[in-house]
N, C-alpha and C. Protein backbone atom coordinates (compact mmCIF):
# COMPACT_ATOMS: atom_id res chain seq x y z
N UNK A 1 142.73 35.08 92.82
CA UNK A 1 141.98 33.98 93.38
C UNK A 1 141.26 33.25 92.26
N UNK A 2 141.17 31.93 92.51
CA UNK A 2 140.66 31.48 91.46
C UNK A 2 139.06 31.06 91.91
N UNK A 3 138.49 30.43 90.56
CA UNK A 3 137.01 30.46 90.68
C UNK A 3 136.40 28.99 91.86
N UNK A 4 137.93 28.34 91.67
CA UNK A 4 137.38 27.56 92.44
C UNK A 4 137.29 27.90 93.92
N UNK A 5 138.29 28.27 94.92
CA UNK A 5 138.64 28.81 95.93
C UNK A 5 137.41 29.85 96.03
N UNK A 6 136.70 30.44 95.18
CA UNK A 6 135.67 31.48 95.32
C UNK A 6 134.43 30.62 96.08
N UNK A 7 133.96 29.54 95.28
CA UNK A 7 132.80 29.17 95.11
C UNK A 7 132.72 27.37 96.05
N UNK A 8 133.96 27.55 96.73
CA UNK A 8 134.43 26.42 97.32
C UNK A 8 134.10 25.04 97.01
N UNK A 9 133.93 24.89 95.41
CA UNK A 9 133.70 23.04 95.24
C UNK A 9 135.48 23.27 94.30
N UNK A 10 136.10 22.01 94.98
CA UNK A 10 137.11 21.97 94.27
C UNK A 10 136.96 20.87 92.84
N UNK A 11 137.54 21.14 91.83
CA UNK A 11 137.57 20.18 90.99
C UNK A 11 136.40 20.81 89.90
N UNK A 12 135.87 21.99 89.21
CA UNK A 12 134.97 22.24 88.64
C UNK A 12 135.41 22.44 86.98
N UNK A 13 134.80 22.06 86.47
CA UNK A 13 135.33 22.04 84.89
C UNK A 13 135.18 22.94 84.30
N UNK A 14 133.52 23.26 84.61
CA UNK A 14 133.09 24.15 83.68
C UNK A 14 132.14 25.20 84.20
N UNK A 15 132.19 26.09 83.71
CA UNK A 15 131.12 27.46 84.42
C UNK A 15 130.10 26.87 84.47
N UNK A 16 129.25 25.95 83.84
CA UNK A 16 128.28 25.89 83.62
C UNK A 16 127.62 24.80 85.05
N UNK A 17 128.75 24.15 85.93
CA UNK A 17 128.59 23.25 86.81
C UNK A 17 128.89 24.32 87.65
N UNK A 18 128.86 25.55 88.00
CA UNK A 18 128.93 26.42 89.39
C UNK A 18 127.62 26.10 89.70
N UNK A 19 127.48 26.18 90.78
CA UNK A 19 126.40 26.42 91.27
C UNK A 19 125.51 27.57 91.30
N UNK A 20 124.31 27.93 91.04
CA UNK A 20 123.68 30.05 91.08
C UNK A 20 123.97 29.86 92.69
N UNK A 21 124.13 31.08 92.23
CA UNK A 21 124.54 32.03 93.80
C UNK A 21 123.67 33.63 93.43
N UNK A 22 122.57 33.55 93.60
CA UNK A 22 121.89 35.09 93.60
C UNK A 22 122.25 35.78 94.76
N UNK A 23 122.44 37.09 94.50
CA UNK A 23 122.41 38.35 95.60
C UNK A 23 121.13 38.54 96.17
N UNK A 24 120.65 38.98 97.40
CA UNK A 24 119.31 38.79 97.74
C UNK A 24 119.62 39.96 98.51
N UNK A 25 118.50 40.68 99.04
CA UNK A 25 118.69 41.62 100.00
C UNK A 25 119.30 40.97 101.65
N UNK A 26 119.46 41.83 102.67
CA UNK A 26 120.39 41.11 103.86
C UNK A 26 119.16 41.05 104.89
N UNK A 27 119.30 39.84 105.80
CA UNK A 27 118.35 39.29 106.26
C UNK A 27 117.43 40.74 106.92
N UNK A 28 116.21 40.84 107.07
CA UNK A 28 115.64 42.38 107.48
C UNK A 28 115.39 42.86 106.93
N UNK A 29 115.83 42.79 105.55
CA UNK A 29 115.48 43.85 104.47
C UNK A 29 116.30 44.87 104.34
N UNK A 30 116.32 45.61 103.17
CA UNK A 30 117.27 47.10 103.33
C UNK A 30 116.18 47.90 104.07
N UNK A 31 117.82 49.41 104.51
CA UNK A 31 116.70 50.38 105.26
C UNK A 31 116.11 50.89 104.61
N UNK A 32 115.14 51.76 104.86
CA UNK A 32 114.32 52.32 103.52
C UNK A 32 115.06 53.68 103.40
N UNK A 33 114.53 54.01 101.70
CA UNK A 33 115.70 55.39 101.17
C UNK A 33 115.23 56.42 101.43
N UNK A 34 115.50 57.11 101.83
CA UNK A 34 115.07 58.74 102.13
C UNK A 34 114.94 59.65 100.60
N UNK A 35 113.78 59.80 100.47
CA UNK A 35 113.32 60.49 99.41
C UNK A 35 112.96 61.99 99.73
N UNK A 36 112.41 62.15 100.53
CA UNK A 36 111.88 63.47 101.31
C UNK A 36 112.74 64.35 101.36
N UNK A 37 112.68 66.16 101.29
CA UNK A 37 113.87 67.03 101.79
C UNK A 37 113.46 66.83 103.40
N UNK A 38 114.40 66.81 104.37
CA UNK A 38 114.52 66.98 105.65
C UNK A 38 115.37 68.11 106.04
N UNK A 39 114.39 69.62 106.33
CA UNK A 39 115.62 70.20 106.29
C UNK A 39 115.77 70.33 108.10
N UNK A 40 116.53 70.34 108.90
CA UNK A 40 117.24 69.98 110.35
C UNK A 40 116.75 71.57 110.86
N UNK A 41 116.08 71.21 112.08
CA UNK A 41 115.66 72.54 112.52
C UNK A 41 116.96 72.74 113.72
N UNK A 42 117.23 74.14 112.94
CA UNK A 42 118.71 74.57 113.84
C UNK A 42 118.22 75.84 114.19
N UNK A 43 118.57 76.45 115.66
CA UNK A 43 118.56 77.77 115.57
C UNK A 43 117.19 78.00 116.31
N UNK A 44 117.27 79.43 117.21
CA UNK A 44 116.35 79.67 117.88
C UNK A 44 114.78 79.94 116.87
N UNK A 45 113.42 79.96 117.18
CA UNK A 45 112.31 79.63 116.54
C UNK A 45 112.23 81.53 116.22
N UNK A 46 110.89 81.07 115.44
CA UNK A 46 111.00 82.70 115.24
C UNK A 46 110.54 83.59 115.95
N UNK A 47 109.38 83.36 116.65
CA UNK A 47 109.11 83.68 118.16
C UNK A 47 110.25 84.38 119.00
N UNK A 48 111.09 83.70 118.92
CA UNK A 48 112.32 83.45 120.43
C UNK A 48 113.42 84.51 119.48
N UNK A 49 113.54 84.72 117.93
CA UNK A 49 114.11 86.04 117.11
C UNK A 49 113.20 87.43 117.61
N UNK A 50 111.79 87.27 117.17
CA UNK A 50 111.14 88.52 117.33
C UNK A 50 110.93 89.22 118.75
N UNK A 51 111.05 88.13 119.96
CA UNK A 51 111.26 88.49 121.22
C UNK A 51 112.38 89.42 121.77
N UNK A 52 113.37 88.52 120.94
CA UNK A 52 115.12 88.93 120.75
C UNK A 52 114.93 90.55 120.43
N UNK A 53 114.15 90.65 119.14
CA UNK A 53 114.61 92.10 118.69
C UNK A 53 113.50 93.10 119.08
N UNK A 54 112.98 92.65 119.68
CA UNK A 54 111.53 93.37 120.14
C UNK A 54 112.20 94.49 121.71
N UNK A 55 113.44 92.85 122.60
CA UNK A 55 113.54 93.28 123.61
C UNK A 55 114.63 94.64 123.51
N UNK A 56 115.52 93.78 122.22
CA UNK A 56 116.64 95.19 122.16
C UNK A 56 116.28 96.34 121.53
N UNK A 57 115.16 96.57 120.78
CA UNK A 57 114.68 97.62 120.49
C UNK A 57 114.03 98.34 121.57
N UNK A 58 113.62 97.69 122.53
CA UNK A 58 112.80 98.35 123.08
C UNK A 58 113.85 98.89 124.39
N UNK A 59 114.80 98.36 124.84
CA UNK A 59 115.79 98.70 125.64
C UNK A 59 116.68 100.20 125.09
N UNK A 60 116.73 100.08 123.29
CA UNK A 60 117.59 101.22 122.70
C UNK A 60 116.45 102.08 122.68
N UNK A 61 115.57 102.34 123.21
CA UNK A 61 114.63 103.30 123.03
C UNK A 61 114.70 103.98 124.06
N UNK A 62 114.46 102.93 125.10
CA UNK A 62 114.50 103.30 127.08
C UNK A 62 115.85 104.19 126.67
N UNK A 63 117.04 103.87 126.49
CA UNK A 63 118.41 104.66 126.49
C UNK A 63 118.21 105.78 125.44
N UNK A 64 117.29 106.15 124.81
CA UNK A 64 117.25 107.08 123.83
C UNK A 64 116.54 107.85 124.68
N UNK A 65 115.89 108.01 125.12
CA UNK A 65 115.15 108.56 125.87
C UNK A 65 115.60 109.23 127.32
N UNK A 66 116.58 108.34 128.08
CA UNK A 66 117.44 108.69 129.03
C UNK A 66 118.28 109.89 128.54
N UNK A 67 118.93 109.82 127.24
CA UNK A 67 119.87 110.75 126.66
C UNK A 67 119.20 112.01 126.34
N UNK A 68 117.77 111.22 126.00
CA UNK A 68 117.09 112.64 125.56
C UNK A 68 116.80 113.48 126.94
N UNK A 69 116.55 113.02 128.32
CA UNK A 69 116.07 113.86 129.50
C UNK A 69 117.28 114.56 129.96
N UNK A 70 118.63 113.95 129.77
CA UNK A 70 120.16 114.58 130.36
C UNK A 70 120.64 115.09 129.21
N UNK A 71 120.29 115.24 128.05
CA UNK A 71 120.37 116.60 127.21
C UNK A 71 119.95 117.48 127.18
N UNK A 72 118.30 117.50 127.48
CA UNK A 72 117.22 118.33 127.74
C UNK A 72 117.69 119.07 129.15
N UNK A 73 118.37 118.70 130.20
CA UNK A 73 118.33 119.30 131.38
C UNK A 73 119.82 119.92 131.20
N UNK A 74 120.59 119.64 130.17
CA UNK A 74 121.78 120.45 129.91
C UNK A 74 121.35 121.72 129.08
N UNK A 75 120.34 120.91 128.08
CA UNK A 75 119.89 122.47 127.61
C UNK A 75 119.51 123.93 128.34
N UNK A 76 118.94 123.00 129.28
CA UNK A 76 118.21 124.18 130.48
C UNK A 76 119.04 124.85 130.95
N UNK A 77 119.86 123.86 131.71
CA UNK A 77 121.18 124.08 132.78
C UNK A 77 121.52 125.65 131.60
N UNK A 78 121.82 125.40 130.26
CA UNK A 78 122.80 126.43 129.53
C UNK A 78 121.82 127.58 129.44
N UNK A 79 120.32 127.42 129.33
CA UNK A 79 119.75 128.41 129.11
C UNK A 79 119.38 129.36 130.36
N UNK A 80 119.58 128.79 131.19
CA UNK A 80 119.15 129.25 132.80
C UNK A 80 120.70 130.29 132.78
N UNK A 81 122.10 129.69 132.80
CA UNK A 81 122.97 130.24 132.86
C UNK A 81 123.08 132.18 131.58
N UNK A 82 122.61 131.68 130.79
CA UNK A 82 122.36 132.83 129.63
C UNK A 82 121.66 133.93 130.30
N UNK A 83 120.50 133.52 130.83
CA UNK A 83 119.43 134.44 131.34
C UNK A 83 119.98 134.91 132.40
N UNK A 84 120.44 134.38 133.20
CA UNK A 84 121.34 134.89 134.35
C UNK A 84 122.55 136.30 134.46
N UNK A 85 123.26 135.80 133.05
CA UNK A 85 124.18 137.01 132.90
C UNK A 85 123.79 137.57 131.81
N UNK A 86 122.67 137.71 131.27
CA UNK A 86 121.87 138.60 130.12
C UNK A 86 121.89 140.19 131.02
N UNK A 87 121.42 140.76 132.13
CA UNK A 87 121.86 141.84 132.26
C UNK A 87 122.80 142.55 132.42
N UNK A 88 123.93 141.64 132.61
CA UNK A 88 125.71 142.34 132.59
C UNK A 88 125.48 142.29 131.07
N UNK A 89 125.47 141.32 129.85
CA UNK A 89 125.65 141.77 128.94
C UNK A 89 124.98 143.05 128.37
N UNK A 90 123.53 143.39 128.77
CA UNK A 90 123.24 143.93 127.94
C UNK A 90 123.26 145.51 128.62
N UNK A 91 123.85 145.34 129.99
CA UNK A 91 124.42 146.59 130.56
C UNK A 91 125.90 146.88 129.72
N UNK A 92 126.86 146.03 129.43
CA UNK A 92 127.58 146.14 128.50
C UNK A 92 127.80 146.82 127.96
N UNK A 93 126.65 146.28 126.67
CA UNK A 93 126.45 146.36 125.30
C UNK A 93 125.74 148.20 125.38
N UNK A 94 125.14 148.37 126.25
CA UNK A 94 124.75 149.91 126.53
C UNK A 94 125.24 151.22 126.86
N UNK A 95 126.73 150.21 127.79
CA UNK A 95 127.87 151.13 127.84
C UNK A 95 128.45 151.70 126.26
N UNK A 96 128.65 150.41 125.57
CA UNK A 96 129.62 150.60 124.61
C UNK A 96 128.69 151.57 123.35
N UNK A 97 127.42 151.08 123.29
CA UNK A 97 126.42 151.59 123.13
C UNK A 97 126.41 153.18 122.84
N UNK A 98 126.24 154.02 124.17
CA UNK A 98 126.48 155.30 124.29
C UNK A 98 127.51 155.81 123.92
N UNK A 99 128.64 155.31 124.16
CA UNK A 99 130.32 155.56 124.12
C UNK A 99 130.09 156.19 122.58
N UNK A 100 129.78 154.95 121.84
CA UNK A 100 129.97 155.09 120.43
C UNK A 100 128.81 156.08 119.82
N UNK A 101 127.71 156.35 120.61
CA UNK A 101 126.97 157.16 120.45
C UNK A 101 127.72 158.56 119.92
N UNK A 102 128.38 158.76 121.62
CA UNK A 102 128.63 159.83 121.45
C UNK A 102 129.89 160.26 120.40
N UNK A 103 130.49 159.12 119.96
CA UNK A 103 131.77 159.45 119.33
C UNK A 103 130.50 159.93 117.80
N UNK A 104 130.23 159.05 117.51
CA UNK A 104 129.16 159.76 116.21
C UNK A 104 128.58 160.89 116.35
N UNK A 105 128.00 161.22 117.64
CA UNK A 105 127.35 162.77 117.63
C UNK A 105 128.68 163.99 117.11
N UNK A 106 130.07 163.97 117.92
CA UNK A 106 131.06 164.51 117.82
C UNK A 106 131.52 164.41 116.41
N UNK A 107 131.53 163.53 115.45
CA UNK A 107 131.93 163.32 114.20
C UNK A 107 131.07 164.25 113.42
N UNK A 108 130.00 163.61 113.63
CA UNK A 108 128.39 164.67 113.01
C UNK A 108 128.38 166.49 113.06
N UNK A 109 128.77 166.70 114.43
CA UNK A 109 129.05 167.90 114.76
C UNK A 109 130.19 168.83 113.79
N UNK A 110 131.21 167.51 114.05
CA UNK A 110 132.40 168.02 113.43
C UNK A 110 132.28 168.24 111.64
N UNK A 111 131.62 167.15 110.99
CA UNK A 111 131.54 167.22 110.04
C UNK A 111 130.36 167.51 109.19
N UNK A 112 129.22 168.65 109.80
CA UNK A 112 128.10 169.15 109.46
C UNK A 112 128.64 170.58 110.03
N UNK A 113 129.29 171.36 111.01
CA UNK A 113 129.39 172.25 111.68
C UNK A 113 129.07 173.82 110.69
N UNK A 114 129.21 173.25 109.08
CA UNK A 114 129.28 174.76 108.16
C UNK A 114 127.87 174.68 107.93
N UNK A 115 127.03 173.85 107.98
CA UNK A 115 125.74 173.84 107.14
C UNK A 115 124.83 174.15 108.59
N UNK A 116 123.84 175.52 107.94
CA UNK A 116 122.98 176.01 109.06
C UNK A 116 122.00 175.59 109.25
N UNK A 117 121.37 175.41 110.10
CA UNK A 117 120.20 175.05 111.19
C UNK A 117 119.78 173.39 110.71
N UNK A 118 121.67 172.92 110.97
CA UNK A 118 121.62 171.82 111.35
C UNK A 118 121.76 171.34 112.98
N UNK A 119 120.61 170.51 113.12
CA UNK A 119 120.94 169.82 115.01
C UNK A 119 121.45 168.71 114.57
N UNK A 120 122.28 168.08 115.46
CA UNK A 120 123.02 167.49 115.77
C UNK A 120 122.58 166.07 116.64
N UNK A 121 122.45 164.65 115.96
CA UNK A 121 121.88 164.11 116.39
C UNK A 121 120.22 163.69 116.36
N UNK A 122 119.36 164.90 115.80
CA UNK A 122 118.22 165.08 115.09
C UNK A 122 118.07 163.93 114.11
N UNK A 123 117.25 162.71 114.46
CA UNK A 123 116.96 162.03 113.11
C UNK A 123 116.36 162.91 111.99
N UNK A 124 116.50 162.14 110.80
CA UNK A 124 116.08 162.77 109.67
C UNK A 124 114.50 162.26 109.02
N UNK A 125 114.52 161.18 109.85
CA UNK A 125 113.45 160.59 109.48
C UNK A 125 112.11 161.04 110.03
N UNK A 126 112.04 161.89 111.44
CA UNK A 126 111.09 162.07 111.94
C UNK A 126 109.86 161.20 112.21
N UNK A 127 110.02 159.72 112.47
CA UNK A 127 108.99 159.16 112.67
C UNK A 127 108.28 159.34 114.15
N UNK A 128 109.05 159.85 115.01
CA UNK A 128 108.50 159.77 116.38
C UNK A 128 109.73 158.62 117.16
N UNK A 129 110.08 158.17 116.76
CA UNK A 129 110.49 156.60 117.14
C UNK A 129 111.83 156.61 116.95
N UNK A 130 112.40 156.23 118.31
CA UNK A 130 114.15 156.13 118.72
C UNK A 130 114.08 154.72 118.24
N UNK A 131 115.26 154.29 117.61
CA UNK A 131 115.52 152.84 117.02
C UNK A 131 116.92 152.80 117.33
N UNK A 132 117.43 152.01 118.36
CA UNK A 132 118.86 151.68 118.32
C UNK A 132 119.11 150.86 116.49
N UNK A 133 120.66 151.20 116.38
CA UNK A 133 121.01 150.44 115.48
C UNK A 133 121.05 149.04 115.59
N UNK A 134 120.42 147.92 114.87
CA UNK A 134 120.51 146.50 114.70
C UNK A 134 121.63 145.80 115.41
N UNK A 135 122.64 146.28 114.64
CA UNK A 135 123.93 145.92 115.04
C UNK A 135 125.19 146.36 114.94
N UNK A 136 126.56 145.82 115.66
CA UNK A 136 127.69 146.55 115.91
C UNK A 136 127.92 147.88 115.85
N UNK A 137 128.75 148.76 114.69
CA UNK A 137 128.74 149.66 115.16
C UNK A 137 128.14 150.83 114.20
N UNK A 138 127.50 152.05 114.40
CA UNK A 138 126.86 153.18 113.88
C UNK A 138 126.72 153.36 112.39
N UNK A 139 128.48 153.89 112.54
CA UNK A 139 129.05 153.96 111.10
C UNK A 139 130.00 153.56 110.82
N UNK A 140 129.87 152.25 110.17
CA UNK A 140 131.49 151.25 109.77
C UNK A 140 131.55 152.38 109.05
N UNK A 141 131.71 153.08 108.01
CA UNK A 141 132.28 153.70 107.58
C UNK A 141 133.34 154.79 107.73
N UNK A 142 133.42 155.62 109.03
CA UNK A 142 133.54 156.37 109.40
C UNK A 142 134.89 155.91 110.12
N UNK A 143 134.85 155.04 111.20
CA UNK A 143 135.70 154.62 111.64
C UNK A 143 136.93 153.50 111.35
């Protein structure tokens, strides 16, 4: 395009016969520039977070607690059941108890029988005081 067609006077010689044409701002003025940070409030407030986690904490507690009363009553349930058949066991354990008693008295007998004014079954300790053995059986050794 030429300068004339720009500036619409036809016939111009010289730059110096254009006419000024200044840039000016557009009628209104410009908008004004945003200088400021604006940062965009997104997202629930913090209030409406701490409510949030206040409520689900406090709900996983209620259910902690539920678990804890139907564990607690299973505990029972198992311990009630224990106590219940605690005298078959420990009628049992009294059978097998004696049984093995007596197989040790018979061993004792058998294998003390040369040495004199030995009894049989006689603790050695003489405290006064019958003490079943702790546990299983008499004399692992023996058997």
């Amino acid at each position: 395009m030429t300068e004339a067609m720009i500036r619409k006077k036809p016939g111009m010689v010289s730059v110096k016969e254009m006419p000024v044409l200044q840039d000016g701002p557009p009628p209104g003025g410009f908008p004004p520039v945003r200088y400021a940070r604006r940062i965009p409030t997104k997202g629930p407030s913090a209030i409406a977070m701490f409510l949030t986690a206040f409520v689900a904490f406090s709900w996983g507690m209620y259910e902690v607690g539920k678990g804890n009363k139907i564990r607690r009553a299973l505990k029972e349930e198992k311990y009630a059941a224990r106590r219940a058949i605690l005298p078959i066991l420990q009628a049992e354990e009294d059978e097998r108890f004696v049984k093995e008693w007596k197989k040790y008295l018979e061993e004792e007998a058998r294998i003390m029988k040369d040495v004199p004014g030995w009894k049989v079954g006689e603790s050695v300790y003489h405290s006064g005081r019958w003490m079943p053995p702790a546990t299983g059986e008499l004399r692992p050794d023996i058997w």
